[in-house]
Protein backbone atom coordinates (compact mmCIF):
# COMPACT_ATOMS: atom_id res chain seq x y z
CA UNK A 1 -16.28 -25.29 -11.61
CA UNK A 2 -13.15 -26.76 -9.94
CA UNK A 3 -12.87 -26.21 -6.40
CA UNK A 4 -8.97 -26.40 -6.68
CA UNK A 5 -9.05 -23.09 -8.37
CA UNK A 6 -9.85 -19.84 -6.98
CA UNK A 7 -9.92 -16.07 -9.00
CA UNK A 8 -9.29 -13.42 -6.62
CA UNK A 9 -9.70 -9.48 -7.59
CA UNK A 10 -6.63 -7.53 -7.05
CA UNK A 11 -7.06 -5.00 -3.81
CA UNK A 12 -4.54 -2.57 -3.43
CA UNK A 13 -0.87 -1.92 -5.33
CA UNK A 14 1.50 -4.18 -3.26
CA UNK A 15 2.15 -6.97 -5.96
CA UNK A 16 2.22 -3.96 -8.81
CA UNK A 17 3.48 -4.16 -11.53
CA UNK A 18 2.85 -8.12 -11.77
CA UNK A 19 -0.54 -7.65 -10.82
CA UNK A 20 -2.52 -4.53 -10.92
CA UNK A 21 -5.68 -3.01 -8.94
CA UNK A 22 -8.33 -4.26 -10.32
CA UNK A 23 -7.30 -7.61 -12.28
CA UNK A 24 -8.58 -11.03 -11.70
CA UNK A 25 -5.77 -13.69 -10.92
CA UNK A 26 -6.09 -17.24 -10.93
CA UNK A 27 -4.85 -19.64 -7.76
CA UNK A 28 -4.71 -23.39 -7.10
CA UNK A 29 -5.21 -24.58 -4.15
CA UNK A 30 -1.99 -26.86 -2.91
CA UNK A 31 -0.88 -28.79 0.13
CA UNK A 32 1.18 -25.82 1.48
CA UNK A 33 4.55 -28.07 1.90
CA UNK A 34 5.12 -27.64 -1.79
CA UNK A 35 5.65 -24.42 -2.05
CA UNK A 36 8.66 -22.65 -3.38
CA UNK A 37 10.46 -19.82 -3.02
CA UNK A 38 9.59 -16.84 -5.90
CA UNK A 39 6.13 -18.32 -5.73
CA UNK A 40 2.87 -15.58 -5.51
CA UNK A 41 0.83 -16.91 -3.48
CA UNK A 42 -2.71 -16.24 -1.32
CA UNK A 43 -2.60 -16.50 2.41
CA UNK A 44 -4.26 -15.48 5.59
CA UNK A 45 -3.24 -12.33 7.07
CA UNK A 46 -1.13 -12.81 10.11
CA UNK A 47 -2.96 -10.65 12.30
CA UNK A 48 -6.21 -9.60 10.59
CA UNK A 49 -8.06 -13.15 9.92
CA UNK A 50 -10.52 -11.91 7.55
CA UNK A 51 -8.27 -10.48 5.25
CA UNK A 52 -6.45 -12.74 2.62
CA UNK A 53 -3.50 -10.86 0.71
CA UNK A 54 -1.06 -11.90 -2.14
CA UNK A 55 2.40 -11.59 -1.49
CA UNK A 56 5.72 -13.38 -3.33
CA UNK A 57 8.01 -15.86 -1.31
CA UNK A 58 11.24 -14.25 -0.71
CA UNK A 59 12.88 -17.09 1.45
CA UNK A 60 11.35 -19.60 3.44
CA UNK A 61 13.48 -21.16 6.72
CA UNK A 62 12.77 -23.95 8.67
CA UNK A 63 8.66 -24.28 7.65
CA UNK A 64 8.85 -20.15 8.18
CA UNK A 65 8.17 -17.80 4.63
CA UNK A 66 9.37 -14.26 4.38
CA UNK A 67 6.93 -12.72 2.04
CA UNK A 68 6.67 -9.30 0.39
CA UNK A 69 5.00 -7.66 -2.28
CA UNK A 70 7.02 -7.07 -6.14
CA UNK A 71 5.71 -2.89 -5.82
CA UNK A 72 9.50 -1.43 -5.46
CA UNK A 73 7.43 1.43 -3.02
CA UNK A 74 8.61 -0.26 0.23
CA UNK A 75 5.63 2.22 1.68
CA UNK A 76 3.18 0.18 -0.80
CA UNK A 77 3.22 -3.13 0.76
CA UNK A 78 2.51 -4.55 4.30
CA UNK A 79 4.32 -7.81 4.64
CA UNK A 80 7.28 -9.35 6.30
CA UNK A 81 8.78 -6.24 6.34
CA UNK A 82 6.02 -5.43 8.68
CA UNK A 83 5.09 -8.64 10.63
CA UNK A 84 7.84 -10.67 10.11
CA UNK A 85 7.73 -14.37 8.74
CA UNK A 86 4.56 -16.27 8.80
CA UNK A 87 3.89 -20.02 8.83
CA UNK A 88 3.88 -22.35 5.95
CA UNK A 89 0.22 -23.42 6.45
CA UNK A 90 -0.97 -19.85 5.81
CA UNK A 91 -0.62 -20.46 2.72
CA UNK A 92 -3.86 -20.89 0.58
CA UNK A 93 -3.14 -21.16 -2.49
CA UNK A 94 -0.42 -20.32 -5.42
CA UNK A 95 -1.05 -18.39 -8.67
CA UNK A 96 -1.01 -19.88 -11.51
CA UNK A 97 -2.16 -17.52 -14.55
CA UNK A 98 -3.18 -13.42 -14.35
């Protein structure tokens, strides 16, 4: 199997409805300076380091990403909202098929 690609079972209903509890979604792995914003993509949690989450690229600012989750619940989704931006090199990987 290539060790570029990762498949990561959906926890939780943050990223509903583009991906839902339960599904299996696909990642590469990338050099994290190519990145884009609207991308999905798998990072460390800011604060909790054993906890990876998905989350979509709203903006990104001087190496900094503001990432949330597509569920339009703003209760259903910890991200920027709640910890403000992260760092680029968070990021672990993109999706690339669900």
């Amino acid at each position: 199997m290539d060790s570029r690609f990762l498949n990561v079972v959906v926890n939780g209903d943050s990223m509903w409805p583009t991906l839902k509890q339960g599904s299996t979604a696909r990642f590469e792995r990338i050099d994290s300076t190519l990145v884009e914003v609207g991308q999905v993509v798998l990072l460390d949690h800011p604060f909790r380091p054993n906890l990876r989450i998905i989350k979509r690229i709203q903006s990104m600012q001087n190496g900094r990403l503001f990432i949330v989750g597509d569920n339009p619940d703003p209760t259903a989704s910890e991200d920027s909202h709640n910890f403000g931006e992260v760092d680029v090199s968070s990021v672990i990987a993109i999706l690339v098929s669900q």
